[in-house]
ModelCIF file with pLDDT and N, C-alpha, C, O atoms, coordinates in Angstrom:
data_MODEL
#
_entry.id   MODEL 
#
_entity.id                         1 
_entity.type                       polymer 
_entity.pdbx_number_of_molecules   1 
#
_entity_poly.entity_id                      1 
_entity_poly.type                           'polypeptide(L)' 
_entity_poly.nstd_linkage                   no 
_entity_poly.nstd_monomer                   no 
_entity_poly.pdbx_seq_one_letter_code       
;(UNK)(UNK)(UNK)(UNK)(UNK)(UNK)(UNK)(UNK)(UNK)(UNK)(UNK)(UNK)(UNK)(UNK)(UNK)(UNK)
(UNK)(UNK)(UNK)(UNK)(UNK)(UNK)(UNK)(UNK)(UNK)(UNK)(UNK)(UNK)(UNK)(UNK)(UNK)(UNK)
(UNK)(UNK)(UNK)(UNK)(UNK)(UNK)(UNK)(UNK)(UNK)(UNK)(UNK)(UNK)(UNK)(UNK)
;
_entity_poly.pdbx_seq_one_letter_code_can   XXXXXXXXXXXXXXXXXXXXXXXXXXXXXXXXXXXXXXXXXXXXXX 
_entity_poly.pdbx_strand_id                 A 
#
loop_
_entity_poly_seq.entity_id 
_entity_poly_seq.num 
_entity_poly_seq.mon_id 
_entity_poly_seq.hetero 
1 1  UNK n 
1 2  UNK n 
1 3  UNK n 
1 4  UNK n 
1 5  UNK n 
1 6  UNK n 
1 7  UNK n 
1 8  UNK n 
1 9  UNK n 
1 10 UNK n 
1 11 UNK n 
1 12 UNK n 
1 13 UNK n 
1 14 UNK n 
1 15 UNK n 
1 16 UNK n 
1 17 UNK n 
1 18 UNK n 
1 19 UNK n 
1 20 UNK n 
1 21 UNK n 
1 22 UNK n 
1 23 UNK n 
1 24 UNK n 
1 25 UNK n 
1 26 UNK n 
1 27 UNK n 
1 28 UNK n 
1 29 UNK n 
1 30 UNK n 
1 31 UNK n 
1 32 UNK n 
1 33 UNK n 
1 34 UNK n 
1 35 UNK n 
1 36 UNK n 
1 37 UNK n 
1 38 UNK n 
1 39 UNK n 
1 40 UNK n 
1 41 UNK n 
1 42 UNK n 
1 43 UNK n 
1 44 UNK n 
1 45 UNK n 
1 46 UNK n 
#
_struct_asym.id          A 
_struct_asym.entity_id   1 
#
loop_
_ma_qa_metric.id 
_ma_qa_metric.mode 
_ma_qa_metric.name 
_ma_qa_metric.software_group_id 
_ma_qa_metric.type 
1 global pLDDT . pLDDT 
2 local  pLDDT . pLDDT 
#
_ma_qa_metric_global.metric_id      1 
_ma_qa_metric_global.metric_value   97.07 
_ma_qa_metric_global.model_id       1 
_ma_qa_metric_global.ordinal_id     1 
#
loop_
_ma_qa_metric_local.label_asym_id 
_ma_qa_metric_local.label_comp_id 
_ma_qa_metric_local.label_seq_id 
_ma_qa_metric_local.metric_id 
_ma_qa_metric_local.metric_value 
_ma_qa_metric_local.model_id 
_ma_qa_metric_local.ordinal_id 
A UNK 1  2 98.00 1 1  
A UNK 2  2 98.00 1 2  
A UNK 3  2 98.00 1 3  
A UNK 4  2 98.00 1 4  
A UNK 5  2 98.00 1 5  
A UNK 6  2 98.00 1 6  
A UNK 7  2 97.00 1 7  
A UNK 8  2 98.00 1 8  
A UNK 9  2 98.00 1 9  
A UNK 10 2 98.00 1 10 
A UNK 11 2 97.00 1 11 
A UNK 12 2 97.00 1 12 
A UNK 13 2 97.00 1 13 
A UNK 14 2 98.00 1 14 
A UNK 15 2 98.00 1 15 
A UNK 16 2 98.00 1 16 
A UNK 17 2 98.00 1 17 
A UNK 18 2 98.00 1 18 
A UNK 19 2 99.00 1 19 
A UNK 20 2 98.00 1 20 
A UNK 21 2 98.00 1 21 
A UNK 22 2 98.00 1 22 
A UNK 23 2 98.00 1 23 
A UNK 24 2 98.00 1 24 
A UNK 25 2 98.00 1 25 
A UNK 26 2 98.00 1 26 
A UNK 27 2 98.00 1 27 
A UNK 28 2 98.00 1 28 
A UNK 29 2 98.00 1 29 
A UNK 30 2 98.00 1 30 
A UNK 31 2 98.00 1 31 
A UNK 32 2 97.00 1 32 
A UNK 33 2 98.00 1 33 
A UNK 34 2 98.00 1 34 
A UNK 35 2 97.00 1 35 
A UNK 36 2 95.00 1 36 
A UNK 37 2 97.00 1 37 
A UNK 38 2 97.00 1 38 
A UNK 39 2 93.00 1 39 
A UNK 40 2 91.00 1 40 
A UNK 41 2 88.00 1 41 
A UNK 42 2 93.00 1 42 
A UNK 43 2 96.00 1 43 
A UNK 44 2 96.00 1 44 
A UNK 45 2 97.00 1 45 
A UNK 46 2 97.00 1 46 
#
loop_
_atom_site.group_PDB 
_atom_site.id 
_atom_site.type_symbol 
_atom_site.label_atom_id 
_atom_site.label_alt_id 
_atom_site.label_comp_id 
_atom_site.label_asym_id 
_atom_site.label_entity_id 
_atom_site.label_seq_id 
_atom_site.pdbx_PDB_ins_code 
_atom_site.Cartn_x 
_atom_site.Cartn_y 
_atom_site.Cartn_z 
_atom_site.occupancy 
_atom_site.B_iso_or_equiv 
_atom_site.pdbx_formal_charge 
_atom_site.auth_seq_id 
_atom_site.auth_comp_id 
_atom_site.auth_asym_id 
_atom_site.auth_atom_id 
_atom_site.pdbx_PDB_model_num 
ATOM 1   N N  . UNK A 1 1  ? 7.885   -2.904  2.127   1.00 98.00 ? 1  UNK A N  1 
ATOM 2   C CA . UNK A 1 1  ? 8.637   -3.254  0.921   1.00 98.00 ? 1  UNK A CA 1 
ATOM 3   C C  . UNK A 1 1  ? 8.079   -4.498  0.257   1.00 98.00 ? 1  UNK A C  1 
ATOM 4   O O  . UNK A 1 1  ? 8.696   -4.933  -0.715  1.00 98.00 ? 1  UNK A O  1 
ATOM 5   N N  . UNK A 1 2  ? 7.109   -5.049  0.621   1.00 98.00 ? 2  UNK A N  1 
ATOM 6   C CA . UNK A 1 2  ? 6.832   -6.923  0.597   1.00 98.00 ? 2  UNK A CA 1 
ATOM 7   C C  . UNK A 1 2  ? 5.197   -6.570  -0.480  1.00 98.00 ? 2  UNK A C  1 
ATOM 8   O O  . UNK A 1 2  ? 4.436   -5.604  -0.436  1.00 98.00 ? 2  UNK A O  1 
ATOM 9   N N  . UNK A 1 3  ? 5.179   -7.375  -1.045  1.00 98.00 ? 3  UNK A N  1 
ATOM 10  C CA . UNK A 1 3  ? 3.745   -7.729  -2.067  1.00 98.00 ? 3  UNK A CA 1 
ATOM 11  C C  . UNK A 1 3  ? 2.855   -8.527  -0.664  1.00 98.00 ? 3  UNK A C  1 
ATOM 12  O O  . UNK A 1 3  ? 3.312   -9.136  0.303   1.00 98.00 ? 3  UNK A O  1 
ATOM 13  N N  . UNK A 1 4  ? 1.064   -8.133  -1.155  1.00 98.00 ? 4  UNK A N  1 
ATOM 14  C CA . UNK A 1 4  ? 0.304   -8.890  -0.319  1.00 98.00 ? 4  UNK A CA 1 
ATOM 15  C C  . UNK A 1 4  ? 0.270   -10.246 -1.132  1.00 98.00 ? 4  UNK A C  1 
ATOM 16  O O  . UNK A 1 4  ? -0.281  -10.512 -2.200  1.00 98.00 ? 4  UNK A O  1 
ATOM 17  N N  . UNK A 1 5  ? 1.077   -11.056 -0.237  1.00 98.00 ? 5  UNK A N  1 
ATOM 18  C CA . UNK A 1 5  ? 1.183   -12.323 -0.601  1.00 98.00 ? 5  UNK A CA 1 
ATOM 19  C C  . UNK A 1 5  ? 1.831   -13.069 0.303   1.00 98.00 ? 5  UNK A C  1 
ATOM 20  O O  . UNK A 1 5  ? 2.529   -12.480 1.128   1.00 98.00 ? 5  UNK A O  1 
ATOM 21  N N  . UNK A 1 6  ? 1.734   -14.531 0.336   1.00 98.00 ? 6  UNK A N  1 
ATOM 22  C CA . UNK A 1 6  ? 2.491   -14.871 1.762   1.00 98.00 ? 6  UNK A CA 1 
ATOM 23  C C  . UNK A 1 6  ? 3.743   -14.981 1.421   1.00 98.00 ? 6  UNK A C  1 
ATOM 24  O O  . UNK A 1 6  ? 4.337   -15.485 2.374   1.00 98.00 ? 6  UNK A O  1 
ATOM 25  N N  . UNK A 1 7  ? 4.687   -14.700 0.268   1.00 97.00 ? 7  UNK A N  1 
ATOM 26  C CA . UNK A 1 7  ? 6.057   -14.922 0.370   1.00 97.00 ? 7  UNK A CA 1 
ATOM 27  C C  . UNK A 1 7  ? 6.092   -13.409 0.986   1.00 97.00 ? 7  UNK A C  1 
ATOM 28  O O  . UNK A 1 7  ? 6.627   -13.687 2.059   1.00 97.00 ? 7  UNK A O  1 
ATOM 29  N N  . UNK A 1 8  ? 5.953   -12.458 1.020   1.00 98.00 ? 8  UNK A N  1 
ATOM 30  C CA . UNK A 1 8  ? 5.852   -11.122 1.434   1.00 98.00 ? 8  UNK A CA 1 
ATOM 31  C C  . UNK A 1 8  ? 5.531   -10.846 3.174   1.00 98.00 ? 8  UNK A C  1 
ATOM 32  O O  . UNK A 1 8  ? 5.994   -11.072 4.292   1.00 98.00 ? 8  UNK A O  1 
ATOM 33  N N  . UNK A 1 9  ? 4.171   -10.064 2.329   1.00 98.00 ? 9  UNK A N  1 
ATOM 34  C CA . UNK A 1 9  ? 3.769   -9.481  4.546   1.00 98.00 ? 9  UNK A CA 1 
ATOM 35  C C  . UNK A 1 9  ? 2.844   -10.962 5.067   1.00 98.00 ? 9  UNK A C  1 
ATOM 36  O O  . UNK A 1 9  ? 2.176   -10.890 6.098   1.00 98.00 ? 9  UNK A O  1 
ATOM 37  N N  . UNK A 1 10 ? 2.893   -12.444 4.143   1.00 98.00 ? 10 UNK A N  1 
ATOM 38  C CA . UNK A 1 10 ? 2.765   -13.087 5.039   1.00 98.00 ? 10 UNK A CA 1 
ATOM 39  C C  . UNK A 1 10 ? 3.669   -14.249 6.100   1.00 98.00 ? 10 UNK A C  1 
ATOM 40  O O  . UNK A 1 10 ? 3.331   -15.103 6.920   1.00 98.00 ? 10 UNK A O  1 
ATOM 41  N N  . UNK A 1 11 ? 5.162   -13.660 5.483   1.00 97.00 ? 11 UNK A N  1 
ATOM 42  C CA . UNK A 1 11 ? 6.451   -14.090 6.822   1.00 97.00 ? 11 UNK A CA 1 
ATOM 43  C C  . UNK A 1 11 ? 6.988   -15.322 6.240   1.00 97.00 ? 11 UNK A C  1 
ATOM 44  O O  . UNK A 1 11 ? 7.754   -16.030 6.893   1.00 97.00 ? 11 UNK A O  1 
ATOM 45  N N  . UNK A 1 12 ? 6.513   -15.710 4.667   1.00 97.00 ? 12 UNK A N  1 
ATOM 46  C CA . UNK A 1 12 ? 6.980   -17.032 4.283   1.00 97.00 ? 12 UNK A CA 1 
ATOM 47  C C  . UNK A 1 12 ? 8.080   -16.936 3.301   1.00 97.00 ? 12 UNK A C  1 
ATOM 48  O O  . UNK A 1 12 ? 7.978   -17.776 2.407   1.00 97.00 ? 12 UNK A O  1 
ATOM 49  N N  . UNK A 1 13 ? 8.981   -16.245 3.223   1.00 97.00 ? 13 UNK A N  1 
ATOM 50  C CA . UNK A 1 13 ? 9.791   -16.391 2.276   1.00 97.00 ? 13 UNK A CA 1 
ATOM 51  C C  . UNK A 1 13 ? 11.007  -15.386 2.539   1.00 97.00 ? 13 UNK A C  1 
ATOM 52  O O  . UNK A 1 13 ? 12.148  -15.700 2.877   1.00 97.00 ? 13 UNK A O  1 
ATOM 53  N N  . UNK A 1 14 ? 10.469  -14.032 2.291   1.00 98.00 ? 14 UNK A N  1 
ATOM 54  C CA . UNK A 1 14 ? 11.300  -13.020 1.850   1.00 98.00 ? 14 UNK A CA 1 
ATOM 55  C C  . UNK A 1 14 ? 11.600  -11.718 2.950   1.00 98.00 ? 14 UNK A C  1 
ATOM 56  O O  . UNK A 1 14 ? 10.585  -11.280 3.492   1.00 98.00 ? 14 UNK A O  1 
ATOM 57  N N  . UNK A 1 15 ? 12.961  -11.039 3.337   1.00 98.00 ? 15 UNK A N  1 
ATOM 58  C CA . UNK A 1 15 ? 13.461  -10.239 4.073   1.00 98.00 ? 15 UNK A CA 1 
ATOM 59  C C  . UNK A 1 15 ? 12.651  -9.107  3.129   1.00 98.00 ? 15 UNK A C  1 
ATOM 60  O O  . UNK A 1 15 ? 12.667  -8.894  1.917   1.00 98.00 ? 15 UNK A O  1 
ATOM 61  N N  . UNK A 1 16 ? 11.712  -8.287  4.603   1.00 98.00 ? 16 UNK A N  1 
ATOM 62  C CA . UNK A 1 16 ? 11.418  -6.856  4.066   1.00 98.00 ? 16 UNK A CA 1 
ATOM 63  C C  . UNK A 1 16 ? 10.925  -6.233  5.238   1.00 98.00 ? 16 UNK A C  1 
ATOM 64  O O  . UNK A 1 16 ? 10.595  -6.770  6.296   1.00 98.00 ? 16 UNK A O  1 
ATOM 65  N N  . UNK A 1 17 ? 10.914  -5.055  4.930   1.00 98.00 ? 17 UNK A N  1 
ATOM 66  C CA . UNK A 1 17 ? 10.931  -4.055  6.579   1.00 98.00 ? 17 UNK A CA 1 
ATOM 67  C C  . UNK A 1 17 ? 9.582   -3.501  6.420   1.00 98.00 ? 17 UNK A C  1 
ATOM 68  O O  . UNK A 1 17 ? 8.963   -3.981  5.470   1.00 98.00 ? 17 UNK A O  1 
ATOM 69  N N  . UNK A 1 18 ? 8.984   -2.631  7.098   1.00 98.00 ? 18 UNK A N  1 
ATOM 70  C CA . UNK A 1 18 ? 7.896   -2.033  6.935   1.00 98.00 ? 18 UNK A CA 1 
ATOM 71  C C  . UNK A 1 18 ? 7.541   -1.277  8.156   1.00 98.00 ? 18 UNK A C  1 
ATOM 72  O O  . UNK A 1 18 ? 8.344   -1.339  9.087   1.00 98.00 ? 18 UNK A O  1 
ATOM 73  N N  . UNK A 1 19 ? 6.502   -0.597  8.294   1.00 99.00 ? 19 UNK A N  1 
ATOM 74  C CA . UNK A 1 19 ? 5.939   0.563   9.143   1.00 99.00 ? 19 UNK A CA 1 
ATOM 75  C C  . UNK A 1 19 ? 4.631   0.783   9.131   1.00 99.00 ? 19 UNK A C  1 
ATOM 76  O O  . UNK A 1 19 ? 3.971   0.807   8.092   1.00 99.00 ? 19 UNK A O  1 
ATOM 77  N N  . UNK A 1 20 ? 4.068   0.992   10.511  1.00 98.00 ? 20 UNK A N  1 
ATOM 78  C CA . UNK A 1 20 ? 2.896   1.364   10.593  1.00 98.00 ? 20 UNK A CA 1 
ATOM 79  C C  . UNK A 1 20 ? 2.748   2.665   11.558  1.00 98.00 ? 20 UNK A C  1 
ATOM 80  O O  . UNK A 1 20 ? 3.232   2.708   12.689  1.00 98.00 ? 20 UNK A O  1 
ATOM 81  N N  . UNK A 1 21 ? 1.933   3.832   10.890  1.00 98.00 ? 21 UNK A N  1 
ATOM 82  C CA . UNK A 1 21 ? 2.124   5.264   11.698  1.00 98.00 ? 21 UNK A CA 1 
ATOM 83  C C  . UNK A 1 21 ? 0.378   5.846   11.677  1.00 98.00 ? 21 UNK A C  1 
ATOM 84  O O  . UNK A 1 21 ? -0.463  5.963   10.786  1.00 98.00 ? 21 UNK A O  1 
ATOM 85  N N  . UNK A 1 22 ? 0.391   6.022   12.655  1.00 98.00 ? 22 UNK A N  1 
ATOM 86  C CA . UNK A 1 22 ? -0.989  7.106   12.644  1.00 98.00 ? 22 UNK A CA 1 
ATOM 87  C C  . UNK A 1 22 ? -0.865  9.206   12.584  1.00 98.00 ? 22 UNK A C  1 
ATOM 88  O O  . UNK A 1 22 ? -1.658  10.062  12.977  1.00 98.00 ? 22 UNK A O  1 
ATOM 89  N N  . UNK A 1 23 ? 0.351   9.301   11.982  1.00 98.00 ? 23 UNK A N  1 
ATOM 90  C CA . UNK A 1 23 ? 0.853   10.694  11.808  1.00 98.00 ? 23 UNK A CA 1 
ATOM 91  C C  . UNK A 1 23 ? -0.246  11.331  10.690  1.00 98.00 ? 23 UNK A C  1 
ATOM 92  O O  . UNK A 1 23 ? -0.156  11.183  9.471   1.00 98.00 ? 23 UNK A O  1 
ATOM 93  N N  . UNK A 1 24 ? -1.429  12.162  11.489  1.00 98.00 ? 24 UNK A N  1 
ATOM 94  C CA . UNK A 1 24 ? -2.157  12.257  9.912   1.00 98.00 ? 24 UNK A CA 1 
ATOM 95  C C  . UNK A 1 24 ? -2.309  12.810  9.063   1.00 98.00 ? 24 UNK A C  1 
ATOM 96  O O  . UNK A 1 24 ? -3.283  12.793  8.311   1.00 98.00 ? 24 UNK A O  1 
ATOM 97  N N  . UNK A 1 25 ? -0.766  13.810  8.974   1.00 98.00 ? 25 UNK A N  1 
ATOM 98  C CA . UNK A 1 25 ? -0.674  14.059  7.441   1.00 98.00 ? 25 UNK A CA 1 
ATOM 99  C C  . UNK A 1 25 ? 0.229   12.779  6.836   1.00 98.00 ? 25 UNK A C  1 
ATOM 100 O O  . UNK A 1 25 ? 0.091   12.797  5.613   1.00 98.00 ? 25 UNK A O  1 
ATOM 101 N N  . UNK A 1 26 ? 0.673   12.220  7.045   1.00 98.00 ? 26 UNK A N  1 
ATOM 102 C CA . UNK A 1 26 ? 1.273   11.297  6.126   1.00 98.00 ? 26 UNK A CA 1 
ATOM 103 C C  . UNK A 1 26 ? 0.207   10.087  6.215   1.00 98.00 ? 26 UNK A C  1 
ATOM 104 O O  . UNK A 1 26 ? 0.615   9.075   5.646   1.00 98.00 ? 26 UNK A O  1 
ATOM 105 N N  . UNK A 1 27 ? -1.045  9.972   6.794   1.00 98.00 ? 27 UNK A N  1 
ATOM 106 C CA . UNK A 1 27 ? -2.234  9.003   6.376   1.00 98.00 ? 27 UNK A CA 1 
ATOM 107 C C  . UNK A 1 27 ? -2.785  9.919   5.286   1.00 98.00 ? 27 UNK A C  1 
ATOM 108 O O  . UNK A 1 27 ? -2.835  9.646   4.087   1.00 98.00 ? 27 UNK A O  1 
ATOM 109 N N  . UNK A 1 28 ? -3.153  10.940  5.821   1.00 98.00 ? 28 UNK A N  1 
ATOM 110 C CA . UNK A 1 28 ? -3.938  11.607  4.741   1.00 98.00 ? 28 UNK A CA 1 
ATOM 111 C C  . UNK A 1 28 ? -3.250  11.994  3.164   1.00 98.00 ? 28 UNK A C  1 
ATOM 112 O O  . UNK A 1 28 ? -3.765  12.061  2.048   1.00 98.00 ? 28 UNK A O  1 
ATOM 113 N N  . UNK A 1 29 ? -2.110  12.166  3.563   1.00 98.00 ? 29 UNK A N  1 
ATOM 114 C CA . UNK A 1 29 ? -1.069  12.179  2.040   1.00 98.00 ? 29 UNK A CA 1 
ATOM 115 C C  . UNK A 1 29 ? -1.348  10.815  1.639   1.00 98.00 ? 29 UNK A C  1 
ATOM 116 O O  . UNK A 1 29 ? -1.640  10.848  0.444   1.00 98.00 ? 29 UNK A O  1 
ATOM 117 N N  . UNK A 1 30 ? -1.388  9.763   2.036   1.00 98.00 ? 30 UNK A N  1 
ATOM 118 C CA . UNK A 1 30 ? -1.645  8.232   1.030   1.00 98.00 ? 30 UNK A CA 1 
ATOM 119 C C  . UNK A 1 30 ? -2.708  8.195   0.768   1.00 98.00 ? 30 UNK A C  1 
ATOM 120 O O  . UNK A 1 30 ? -2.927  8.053   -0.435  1.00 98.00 ? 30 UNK A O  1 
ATOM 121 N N  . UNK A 1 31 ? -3.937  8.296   1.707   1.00 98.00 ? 31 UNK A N  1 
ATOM 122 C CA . UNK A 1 31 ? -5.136  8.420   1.393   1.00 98.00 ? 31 UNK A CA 1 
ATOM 123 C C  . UNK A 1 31 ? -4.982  9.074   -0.256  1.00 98.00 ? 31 UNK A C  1 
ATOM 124 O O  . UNK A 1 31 ? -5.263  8.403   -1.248  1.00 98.00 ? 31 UNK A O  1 
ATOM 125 N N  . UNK A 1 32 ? -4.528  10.373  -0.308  1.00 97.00 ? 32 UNK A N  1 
ATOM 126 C CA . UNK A 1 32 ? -4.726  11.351  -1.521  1.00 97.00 ? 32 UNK A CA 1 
ATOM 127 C C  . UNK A 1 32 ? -4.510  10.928  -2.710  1.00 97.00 ? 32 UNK A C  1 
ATOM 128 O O  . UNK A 1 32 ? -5.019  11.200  -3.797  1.00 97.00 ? 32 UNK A O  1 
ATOM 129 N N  . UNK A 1 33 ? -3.424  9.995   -2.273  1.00 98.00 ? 33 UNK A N  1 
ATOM 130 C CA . UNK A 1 33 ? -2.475  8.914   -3.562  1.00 98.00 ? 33 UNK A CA 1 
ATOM 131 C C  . UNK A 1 33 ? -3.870  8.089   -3.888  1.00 98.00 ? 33 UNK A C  1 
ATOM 132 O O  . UNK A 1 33 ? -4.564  8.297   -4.884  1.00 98.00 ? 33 UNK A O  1 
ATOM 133 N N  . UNK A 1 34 ? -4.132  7.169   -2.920  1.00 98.00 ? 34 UNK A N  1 
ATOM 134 C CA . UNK A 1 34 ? -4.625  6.013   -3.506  1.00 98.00 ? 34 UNK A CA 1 
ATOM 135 C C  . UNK A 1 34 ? -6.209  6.675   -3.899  1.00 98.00 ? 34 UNK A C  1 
ATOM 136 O O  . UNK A 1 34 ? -7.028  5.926   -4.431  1.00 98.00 ? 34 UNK A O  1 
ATOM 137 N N  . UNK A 1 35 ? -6.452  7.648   -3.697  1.00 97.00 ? 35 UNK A N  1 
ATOM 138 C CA . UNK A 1 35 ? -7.598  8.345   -4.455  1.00 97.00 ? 35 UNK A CA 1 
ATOM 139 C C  . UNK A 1 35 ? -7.451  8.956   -6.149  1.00 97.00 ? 35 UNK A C  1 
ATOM 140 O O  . UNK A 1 35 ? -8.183  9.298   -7.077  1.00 97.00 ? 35 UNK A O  1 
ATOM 141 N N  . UNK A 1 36 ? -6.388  8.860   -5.912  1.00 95.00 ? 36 UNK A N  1 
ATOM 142 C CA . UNK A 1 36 ? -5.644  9.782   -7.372  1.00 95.00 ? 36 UNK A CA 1 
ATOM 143 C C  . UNK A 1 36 ? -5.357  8.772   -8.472  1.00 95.00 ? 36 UNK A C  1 
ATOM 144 O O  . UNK A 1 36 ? -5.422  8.844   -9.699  1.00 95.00 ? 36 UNK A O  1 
ATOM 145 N N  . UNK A 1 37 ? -4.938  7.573   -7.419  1.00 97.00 ? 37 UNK A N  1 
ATOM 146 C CA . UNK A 1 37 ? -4.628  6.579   -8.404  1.00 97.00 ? 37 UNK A CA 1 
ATOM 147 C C  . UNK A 1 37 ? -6.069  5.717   -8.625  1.00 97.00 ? 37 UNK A C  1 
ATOM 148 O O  . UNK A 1 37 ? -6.332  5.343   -9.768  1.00 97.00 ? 37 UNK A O  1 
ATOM 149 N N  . UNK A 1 38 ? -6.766  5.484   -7.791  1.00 97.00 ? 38 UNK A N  1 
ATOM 150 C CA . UNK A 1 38 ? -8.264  4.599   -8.349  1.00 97.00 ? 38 UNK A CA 1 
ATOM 151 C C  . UNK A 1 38 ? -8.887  5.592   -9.086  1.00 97.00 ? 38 UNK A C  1 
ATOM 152 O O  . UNK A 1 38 ? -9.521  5.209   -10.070 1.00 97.00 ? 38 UNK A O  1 
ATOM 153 N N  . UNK A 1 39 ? -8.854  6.856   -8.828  1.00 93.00 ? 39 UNK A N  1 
ATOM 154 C CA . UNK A 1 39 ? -9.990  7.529   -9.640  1.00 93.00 ? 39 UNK A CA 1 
ATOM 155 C C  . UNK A 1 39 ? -9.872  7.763   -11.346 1.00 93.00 ? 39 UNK A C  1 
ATOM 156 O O  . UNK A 1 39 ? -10.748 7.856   -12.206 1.00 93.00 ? 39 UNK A O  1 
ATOM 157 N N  . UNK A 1 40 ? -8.636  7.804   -11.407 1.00 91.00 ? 40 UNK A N  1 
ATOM 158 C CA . UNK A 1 40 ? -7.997  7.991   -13.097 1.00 91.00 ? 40 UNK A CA 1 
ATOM 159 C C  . UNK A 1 40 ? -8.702  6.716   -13.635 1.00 91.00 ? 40 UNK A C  1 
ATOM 160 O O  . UNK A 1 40 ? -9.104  5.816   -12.897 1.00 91.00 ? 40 UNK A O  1 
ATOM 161 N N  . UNK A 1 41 ? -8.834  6.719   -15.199 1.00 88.00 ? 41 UNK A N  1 
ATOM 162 C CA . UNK A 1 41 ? -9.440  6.036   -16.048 1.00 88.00 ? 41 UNK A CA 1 
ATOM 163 C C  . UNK A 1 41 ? -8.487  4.842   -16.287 1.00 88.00 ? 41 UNK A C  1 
ATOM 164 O O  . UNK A 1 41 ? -8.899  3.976   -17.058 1.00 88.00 ? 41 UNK A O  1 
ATOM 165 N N  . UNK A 1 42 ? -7.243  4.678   -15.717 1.00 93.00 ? 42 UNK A N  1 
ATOM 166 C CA . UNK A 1 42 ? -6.507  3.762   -16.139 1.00 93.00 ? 42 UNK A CA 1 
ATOM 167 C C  . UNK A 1 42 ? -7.147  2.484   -15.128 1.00 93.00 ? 42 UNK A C  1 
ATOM 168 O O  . UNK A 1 42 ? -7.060  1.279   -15.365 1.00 93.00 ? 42 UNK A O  1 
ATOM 169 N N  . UNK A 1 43 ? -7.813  3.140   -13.934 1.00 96.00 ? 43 UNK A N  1 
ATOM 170 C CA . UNK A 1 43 ? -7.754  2.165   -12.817 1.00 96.00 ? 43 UNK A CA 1 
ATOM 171 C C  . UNK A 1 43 ? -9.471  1.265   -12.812 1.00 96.00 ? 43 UNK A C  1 
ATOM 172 O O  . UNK A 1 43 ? -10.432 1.451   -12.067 1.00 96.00 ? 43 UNK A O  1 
ATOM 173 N N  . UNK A 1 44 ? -9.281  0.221   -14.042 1.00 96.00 ? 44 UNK A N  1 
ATOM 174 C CA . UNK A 1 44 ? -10.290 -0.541  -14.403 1.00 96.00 ? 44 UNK A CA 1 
ATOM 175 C C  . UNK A 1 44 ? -10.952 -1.743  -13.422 1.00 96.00 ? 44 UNK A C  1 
ATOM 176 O O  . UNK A 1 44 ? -10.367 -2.661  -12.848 1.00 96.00 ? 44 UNK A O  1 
ATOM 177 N N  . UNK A 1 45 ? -12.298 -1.423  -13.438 1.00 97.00 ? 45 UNK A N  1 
ATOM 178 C CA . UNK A 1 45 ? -13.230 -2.128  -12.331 1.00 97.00 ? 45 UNK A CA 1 
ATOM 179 C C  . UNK A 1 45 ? -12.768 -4.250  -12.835 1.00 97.00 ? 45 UNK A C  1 
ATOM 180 O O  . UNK A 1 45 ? -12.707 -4.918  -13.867 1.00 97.00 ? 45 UNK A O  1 
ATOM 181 N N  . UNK A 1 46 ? -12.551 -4.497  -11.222 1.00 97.00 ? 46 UNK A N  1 
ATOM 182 C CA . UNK A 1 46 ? -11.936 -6.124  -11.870 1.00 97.00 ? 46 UNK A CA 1 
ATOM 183 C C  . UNK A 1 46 ? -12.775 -6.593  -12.972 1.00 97.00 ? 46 UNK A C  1 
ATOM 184 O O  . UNK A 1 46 ? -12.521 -7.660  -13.530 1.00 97.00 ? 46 UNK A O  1 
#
């Protein structure tokens, strides 16, 4: 639930839960996302 940032998943600020799973259709389902989402034209090189 937390932003990469240290008020977030780095433990300095803010209540948030989270999960880590090696189930690999639900790796490979995010994988698919974050391919879907960098590859579109919206997702501009820094």
């Amino acid at each position: 639930t937390e932003n990469w940032k240290p008020a977030g998943v780095g433990g300095a600020s803010s209540r948030g839960w989270g999960v880590v799973t090696d189930q690999p259709r639900v790796v490979d389902g995010l994988v698919a996302t974050f391919r879907a989402d960098a590859g579109w034209r919206d997702a501009v090189p820094w």
